[in-house]
PDB file of N, CA and C in Angstrom:
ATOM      1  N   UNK A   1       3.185  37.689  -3.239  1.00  0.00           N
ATOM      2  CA  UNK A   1       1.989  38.133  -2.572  1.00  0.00           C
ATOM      3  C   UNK A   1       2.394  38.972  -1.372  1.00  0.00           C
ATOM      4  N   UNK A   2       1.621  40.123  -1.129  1.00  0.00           N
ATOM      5  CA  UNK A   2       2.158  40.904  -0.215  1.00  0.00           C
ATOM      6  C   UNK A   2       0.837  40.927   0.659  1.00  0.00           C
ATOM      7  N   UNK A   3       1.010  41.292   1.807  1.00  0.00           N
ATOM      8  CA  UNK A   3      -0.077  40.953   3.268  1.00  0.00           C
ATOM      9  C   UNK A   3       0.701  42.325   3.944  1.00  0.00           C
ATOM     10  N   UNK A   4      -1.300  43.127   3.959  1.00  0.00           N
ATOM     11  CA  UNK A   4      -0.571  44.333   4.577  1.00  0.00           C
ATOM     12  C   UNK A   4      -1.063  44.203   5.827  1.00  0.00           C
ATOM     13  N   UNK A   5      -0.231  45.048   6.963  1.00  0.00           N
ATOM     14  CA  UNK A   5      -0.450  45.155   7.981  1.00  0.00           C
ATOM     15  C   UNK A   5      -2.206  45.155   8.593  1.00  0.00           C
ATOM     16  N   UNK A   6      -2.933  45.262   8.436  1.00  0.00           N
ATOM     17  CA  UNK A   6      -4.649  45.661   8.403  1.00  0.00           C
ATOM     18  C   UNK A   6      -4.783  44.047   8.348  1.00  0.00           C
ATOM     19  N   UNK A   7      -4.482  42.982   7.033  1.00  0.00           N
ATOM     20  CA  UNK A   7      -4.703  41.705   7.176  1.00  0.00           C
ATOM     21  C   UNK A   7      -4.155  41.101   7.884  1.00  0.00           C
ATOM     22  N   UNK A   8      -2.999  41.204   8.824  1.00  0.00           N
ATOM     23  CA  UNK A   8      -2.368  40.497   9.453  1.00  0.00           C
ATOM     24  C   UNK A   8      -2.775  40.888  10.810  1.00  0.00           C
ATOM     25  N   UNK A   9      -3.182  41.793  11.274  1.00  0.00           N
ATOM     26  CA  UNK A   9      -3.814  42.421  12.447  1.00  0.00           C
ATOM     27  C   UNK A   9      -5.515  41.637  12.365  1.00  0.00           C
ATOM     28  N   UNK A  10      -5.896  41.214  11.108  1.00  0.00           N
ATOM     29  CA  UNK A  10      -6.980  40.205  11.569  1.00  0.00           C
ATOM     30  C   UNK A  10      -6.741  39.351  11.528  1.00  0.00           C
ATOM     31  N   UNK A  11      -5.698  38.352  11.047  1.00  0.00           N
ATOM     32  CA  UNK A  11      -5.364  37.125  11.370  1.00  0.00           C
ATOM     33  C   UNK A  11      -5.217  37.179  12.569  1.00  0.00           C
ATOM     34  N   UNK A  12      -4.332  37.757  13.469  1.00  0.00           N
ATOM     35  CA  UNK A  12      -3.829  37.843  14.502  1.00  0.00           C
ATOM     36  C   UNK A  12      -5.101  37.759  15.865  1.00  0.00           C
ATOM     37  N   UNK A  13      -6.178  39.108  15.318  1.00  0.00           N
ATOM     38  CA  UNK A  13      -7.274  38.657  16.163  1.00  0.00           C
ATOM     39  C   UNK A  13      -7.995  37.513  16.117  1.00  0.00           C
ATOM     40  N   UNK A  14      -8.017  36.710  14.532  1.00  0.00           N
ATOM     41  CA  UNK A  14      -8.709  35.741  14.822  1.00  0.00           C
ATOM     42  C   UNK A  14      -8.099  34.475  15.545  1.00  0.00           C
ATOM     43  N   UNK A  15      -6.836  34.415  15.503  1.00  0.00           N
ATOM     44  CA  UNK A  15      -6.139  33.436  16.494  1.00  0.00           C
ATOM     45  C   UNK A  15      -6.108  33.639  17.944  1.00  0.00           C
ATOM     46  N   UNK A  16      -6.379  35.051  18.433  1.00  0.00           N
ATOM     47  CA  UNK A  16      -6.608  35.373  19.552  1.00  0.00           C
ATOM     48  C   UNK A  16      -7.837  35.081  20.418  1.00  0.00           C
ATOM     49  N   UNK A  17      -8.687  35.438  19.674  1.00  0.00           N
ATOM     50  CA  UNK A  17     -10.223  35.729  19.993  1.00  0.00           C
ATOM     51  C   UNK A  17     -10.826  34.221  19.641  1.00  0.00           C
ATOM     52  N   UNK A  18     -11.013  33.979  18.526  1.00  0.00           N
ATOM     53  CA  UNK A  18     -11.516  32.594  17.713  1.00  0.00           C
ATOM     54  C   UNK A  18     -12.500  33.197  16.939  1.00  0.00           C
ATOM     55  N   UNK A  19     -13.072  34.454  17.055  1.00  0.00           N
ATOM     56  CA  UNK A  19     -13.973  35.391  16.120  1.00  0.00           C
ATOM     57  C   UNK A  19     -13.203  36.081  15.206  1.00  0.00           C
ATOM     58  N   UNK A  20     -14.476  36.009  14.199  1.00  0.00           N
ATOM     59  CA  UNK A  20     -13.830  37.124  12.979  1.00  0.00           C
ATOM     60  C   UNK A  20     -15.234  37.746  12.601  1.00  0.00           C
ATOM     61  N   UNK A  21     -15.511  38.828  12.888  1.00  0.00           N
ATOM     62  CA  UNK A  21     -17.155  39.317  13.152  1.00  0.00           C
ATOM     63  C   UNK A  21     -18.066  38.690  13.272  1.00  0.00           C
ATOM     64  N   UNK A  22     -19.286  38.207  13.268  1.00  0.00           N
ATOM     65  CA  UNK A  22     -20.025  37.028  14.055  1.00  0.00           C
ATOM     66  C   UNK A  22     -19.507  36.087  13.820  1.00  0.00           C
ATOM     67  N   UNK A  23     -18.781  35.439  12.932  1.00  0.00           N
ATOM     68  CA  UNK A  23     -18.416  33.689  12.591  1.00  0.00           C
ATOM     69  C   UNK A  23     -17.526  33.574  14.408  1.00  0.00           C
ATOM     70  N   UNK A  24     -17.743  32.434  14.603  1.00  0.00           N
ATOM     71  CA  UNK A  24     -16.962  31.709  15.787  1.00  0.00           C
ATOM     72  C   UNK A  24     -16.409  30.751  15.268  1.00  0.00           C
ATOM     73  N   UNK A  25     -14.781  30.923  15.416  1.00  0.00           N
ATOM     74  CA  UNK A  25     -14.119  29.524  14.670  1.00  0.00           C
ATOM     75  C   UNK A  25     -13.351  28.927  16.427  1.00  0.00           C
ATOM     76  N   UNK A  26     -13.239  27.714  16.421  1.00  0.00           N
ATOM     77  CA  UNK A  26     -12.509  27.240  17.631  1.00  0.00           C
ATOM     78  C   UNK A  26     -11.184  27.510  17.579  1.00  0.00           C
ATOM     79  N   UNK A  27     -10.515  27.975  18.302  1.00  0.00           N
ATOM     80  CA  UNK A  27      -8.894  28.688  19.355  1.00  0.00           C
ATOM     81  C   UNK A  27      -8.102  27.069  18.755  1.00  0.00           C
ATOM     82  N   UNK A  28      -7.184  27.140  17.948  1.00  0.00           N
ATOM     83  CA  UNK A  28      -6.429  25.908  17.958  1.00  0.00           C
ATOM     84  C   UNK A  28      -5.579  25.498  19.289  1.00  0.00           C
ATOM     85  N   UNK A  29      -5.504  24.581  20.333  1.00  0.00           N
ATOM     86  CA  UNK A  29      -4.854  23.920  20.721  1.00  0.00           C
ATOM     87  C   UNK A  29      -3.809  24.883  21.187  1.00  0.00           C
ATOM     88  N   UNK A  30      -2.905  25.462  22.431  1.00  0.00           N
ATOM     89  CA  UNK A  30      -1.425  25.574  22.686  1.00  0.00           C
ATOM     90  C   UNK A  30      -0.544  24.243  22.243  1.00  0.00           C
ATOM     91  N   UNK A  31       0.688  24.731  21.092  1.00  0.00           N
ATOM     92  CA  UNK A  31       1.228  24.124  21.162  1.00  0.00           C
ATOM     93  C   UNK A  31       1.988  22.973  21.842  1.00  0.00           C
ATOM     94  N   UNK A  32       2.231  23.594  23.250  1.00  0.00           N
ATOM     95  CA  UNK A  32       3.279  22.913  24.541  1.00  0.00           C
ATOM     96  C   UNK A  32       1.843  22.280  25.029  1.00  0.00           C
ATOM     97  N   UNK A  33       1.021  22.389  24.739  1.00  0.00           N
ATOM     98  CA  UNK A  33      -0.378  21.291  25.461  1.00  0.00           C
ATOM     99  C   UNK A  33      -0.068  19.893  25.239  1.00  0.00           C
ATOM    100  N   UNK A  34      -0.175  18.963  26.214  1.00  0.00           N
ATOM    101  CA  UNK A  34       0.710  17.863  26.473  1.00  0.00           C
ATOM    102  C   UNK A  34      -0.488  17.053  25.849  1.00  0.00           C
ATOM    103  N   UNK A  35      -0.113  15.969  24.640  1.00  0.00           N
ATOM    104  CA  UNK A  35      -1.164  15.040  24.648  1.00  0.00           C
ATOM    105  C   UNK A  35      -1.613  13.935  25.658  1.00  0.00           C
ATOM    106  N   UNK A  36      -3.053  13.711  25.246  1.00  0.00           N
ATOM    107  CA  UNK A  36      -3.379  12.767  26.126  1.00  0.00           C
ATOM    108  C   UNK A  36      -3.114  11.483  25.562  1.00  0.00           C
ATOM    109  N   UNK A  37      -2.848  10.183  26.601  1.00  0.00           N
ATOM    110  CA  UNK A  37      -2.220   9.190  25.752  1.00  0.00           C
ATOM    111  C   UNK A  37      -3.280   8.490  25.413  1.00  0.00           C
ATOM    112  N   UNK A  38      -3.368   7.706  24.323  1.00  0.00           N
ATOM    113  CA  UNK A  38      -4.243   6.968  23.657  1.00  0.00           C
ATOM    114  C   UNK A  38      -5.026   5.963  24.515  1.00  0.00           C
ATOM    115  N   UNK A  39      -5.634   5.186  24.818  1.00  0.00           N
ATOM    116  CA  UNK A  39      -5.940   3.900  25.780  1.00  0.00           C
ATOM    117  C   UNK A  39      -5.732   2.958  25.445  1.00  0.00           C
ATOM    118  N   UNK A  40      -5.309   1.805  25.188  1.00  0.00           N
ATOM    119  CA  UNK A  40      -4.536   0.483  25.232  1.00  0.00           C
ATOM    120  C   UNK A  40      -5.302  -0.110  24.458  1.00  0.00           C
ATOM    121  N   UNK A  41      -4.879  -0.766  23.585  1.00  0.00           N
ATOM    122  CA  UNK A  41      -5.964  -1.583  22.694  1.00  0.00           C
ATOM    123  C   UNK A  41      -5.557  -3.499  22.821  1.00  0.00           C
ATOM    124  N   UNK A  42      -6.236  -3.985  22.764  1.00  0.00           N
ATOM    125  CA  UNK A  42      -5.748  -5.023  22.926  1.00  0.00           C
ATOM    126  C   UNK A  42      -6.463  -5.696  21.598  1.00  0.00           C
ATOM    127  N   UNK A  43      -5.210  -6.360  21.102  1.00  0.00           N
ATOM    128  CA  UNK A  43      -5.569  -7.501  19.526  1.00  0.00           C
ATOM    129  C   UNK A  43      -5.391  -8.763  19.839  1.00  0.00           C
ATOM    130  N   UNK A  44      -6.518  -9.868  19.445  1.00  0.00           N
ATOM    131  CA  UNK A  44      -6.149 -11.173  19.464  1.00  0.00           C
ATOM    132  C   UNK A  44      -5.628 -11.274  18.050  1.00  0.00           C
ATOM    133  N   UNK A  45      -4.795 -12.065  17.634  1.00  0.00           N
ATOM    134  CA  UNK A  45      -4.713 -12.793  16.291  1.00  0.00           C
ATOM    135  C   UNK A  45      -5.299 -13.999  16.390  1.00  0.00           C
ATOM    136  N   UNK A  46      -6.034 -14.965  15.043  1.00  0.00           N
ATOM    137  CA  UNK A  46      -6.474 -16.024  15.351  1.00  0.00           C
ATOM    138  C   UNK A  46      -4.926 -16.600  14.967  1.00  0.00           C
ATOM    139  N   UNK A  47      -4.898 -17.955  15.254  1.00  0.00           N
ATOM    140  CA  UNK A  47      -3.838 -18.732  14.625  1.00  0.00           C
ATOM    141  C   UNK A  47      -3.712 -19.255  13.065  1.00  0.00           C
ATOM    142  N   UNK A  48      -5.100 -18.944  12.532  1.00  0.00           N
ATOM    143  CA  UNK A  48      -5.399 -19.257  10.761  1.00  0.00           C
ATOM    144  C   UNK A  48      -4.496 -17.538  10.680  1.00  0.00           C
ATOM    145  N   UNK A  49      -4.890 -16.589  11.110  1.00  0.00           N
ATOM    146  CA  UNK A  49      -4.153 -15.158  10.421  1.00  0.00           C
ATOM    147  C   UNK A  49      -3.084 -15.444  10.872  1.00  0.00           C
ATOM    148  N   UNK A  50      -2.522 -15.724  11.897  1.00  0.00           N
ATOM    149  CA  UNK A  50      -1.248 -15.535  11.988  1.00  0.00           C
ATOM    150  C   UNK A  50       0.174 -16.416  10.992  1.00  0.00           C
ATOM    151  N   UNK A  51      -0.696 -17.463  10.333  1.00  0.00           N
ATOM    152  CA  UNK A  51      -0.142 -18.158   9.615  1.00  0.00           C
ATOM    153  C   UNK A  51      -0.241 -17.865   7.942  1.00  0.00           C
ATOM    154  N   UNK A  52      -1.222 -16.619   7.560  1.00  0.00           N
ATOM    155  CA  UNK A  52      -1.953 -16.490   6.437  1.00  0.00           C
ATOM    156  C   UNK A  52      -0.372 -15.168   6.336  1.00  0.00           C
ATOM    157  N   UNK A  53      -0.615 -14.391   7.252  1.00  0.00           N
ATOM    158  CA  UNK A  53       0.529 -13.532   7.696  1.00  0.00           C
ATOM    159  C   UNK A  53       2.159 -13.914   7.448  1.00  0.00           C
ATOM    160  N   UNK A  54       2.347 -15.148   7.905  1.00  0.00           N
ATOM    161  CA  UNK A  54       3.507 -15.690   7.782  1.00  0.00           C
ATOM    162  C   UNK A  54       4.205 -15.963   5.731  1.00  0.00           C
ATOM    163  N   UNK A  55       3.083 -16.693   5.603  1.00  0.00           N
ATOM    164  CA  UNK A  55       2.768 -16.903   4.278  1.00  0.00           C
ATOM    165  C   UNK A  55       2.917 -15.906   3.019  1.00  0.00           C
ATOM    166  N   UNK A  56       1.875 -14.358   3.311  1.00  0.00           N
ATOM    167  CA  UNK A  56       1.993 -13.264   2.842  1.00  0.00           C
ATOM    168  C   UNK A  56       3.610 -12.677   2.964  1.00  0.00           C
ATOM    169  N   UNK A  57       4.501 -13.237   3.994  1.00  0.00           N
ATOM    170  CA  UNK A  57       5.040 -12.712   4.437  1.00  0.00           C
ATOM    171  C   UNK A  57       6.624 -13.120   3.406  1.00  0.00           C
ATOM    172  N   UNK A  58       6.323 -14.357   3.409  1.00  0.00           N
ATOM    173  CA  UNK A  58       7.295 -15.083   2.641  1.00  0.00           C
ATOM    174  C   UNK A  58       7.189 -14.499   1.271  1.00  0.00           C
ATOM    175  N   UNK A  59       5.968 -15.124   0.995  1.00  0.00           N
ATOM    176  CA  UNK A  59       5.692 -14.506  -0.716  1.00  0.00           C
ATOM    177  C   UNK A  59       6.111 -13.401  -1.316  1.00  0.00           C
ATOM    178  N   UNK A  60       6.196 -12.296  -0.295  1.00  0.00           N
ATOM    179  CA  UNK A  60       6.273 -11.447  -1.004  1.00  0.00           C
ATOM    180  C   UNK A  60       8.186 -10.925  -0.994  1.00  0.00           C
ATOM    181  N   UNK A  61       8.769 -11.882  -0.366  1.00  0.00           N
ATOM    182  CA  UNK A  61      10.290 -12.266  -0.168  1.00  0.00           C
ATOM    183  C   UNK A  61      10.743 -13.000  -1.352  1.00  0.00           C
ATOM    184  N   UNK A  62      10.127 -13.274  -2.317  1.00  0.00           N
ATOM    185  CA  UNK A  62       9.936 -14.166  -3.780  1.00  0.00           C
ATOM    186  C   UNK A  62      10.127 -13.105  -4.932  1.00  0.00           C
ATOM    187  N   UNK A  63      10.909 -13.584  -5.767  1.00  0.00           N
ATOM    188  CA  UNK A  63      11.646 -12.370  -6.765  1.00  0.00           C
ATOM    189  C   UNK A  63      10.274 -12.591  -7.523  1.00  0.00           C
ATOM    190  N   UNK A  64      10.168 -11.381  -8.253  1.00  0.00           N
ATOM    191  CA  UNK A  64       8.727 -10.962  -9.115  1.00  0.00           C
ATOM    192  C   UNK A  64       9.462 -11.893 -10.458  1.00  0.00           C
ATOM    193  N   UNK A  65      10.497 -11.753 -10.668  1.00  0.00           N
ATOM    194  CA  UNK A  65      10.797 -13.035 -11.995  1.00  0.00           C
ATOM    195  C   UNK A  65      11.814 -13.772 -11.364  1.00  0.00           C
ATOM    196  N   UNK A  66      11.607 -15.020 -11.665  1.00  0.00           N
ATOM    197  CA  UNK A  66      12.498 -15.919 -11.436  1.00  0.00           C
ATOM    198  C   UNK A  66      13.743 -16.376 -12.448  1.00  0.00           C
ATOM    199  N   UNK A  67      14.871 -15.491 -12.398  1.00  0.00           N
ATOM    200  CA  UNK A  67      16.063 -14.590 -13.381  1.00  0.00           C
ATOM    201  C   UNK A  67      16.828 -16.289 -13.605  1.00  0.00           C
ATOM    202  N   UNK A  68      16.833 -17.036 -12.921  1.00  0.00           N
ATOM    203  CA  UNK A  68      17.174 -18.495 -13.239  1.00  0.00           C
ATOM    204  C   UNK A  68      16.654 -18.911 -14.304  1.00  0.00           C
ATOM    205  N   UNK A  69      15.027 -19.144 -14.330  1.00  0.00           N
ATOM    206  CA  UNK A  69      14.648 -19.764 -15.269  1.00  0.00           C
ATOM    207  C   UNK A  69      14.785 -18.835 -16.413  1.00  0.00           C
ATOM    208  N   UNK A  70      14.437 -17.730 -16.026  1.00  0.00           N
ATOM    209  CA  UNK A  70      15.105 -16.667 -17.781  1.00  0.00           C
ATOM    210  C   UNK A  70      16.087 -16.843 -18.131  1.00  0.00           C
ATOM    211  N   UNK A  71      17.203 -17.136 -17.645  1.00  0.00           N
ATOM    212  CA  UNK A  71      18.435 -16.946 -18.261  1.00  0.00           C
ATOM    213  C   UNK A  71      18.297 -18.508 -19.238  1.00  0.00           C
ATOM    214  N   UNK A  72      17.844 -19.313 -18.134  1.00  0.00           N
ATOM    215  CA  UNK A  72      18.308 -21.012 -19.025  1.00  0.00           C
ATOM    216  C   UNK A  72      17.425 -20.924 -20.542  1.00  0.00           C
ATOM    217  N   UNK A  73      16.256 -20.429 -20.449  1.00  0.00           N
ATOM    218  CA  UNK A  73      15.472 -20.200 -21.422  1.00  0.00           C
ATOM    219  C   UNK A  73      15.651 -19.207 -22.425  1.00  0.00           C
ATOM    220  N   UNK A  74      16.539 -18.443 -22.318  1.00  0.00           N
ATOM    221  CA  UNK A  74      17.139 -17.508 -23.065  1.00  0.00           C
ATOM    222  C   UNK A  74      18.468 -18.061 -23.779  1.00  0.00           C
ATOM    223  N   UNK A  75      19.427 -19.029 -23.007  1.00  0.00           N
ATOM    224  CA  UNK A  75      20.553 -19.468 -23.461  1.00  0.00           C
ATOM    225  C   UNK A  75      19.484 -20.583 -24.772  1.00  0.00           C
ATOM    226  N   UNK A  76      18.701 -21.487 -24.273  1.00  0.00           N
ATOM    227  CA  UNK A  76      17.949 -22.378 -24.887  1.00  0.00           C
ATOM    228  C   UNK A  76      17.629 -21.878 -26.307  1.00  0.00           C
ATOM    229  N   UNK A  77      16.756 -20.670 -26.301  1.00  0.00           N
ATOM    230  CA  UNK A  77      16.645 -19.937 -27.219  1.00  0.00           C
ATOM    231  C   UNK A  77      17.875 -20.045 -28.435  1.00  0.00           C
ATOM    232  N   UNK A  78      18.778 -19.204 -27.718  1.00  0.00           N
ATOM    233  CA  UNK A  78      19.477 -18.752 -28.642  1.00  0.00           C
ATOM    234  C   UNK A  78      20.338 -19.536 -28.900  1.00  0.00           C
ATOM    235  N   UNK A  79      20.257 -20.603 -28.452  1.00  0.00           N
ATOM    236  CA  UNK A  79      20.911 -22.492 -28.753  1.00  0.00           C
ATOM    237  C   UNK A  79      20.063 -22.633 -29.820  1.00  0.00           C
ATOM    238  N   UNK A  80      19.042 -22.510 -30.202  1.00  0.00           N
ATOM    239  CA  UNK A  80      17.942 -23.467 -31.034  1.00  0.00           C
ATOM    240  C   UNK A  80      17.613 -24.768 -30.501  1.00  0.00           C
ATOM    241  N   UNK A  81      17.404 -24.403 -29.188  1.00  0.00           N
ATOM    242  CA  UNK A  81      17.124 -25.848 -28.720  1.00  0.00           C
ATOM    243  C   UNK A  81      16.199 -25.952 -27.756  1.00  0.00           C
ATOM    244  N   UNK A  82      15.342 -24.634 -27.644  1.00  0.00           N
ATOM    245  CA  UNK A  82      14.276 -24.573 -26.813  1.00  0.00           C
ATOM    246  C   UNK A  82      13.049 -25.133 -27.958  1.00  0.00           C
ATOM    247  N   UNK A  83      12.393 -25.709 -28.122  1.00  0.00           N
ATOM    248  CA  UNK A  83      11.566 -26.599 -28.765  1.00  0.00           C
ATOM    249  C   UNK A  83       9.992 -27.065 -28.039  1.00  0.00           C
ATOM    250  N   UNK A  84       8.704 -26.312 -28.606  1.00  0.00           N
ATOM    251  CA  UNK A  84       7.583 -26.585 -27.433  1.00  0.00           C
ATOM    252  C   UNK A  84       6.459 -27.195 -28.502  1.00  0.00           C
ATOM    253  N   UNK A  85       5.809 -28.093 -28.560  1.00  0.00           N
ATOM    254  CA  UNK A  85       4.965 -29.073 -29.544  1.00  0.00           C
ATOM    255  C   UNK A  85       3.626 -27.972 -29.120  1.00  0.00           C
ATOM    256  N   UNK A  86       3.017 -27.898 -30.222  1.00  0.00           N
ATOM    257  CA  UNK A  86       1.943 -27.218 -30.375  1.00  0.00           C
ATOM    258  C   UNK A  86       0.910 -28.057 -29.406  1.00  0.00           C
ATOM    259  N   UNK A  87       1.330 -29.371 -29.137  1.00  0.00           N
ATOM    260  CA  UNK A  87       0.203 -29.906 -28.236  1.00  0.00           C
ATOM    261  C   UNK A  87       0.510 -29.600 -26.632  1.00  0.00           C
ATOM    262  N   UNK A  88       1.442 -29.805 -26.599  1.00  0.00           N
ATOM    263  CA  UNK A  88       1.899 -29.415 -25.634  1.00  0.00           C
ATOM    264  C   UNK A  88       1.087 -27.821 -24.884  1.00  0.00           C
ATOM    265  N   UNK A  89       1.683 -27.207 -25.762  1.00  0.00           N
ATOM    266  CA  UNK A  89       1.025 -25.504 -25.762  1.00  0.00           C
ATOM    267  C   UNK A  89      -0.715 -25.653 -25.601  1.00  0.00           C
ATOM    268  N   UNK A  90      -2.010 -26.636 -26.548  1.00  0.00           N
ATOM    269  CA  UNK A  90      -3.293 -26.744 -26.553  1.00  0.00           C
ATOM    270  C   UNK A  90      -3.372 -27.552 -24.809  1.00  0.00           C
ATOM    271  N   UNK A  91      -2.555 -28.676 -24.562  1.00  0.00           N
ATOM    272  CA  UNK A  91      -2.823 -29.085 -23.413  1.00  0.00           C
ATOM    273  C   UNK A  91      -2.829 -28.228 -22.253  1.00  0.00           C
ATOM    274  N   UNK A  92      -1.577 -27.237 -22.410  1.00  0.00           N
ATOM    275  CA  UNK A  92      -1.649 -26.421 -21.044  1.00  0.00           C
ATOM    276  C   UNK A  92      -2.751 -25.570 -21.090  1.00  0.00           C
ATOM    277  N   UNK A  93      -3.005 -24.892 -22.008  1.00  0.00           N
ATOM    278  CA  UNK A  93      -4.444 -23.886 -22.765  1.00  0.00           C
ATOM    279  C   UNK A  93      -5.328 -24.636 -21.490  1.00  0.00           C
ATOM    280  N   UNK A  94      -6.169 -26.085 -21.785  1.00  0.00           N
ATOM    281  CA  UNK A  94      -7.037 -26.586 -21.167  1.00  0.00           C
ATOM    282  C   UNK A  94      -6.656 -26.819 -20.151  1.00  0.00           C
ATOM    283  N   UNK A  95      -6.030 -27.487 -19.654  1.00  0.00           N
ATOM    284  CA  UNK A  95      -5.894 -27.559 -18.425  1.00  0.00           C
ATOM    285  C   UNK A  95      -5.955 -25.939 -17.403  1.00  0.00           C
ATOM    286  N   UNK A  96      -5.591 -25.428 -17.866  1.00  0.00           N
ATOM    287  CA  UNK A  96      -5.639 -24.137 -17.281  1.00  0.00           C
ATOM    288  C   UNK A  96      -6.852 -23.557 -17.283  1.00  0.00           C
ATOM    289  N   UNK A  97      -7.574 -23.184 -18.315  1.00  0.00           N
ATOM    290  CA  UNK A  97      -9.111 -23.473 -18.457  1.00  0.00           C
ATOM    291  C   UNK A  97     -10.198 -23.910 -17.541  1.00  0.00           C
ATOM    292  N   UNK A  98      -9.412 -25.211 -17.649  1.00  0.00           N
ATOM    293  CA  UNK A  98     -10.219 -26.086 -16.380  1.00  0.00           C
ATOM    294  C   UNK A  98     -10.346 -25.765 -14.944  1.00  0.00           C
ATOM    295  N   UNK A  99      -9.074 -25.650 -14.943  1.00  0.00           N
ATOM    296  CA  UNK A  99      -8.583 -24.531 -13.488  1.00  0.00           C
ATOM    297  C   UNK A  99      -8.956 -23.548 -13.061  1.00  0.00           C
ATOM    298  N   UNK A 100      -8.884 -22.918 -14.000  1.00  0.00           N
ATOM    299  CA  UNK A 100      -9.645 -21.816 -14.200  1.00  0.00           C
ATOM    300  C   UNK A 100     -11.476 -21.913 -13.430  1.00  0.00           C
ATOM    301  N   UNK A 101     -12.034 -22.920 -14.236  1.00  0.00           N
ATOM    302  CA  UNK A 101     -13.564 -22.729 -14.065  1.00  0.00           C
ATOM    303  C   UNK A 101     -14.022 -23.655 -12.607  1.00  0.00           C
ATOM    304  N   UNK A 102     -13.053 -24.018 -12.253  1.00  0.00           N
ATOM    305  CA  UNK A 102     -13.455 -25.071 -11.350  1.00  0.00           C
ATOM    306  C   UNK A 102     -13.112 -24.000 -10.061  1.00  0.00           C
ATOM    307  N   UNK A 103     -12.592 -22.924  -9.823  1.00  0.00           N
ATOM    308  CA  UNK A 103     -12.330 -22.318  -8.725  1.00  0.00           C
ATOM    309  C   UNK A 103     -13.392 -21.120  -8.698  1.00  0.00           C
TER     310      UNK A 103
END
């Protein structure tokens, strides 16, 4: 893209001026213009967040899989000696269920 001299001579006025034939746009800011500092905010924490915080805090310090129990369950496996009773499997179903509806 090429920008000929004519367009860049109105960019130039409009950063100067803040006009570009009637439109009025606002003059951005001098760079070296020193900010003003923010005003002080002050936060309570309750002591229930600060502990909900702590908590969040741990948890998420907790491996997304727990590579222990995979591995033993994988050796198990391929032992033929991981073994789970179909009731076993319907009991957790409900119970979980239950858990489920009660919360």
């Amino acid at each position: 893209m090429k920008i000929s001299v004519e367009e860049y001579s109105r960019v130039l006025q409009l950063s100067r001026t803040g006009r570009v034939g009637a439109a009025v746009v606002p003059a951005p800011p001098p760079i070296d213009a020193p900010e003003e500092p923010l005003p002080a905010v002050r936060v309570e924490v309750s002591p229930r967040a600060q502990e909900i915080r702590q908590i969040k805090f741990l948890l998420d310090e907790l491996p997304d899989v727990r590579e222990e129990l995979v591995q033993e369950l994988r050796q198990k496996i391929e032992a033929g000696e991981y073994q789970v009773s179909s009731a076993e499997i319907a009991d957790l179903i409900v119970r979980r269920t239950v858990a489920d509806n009660v919360r």
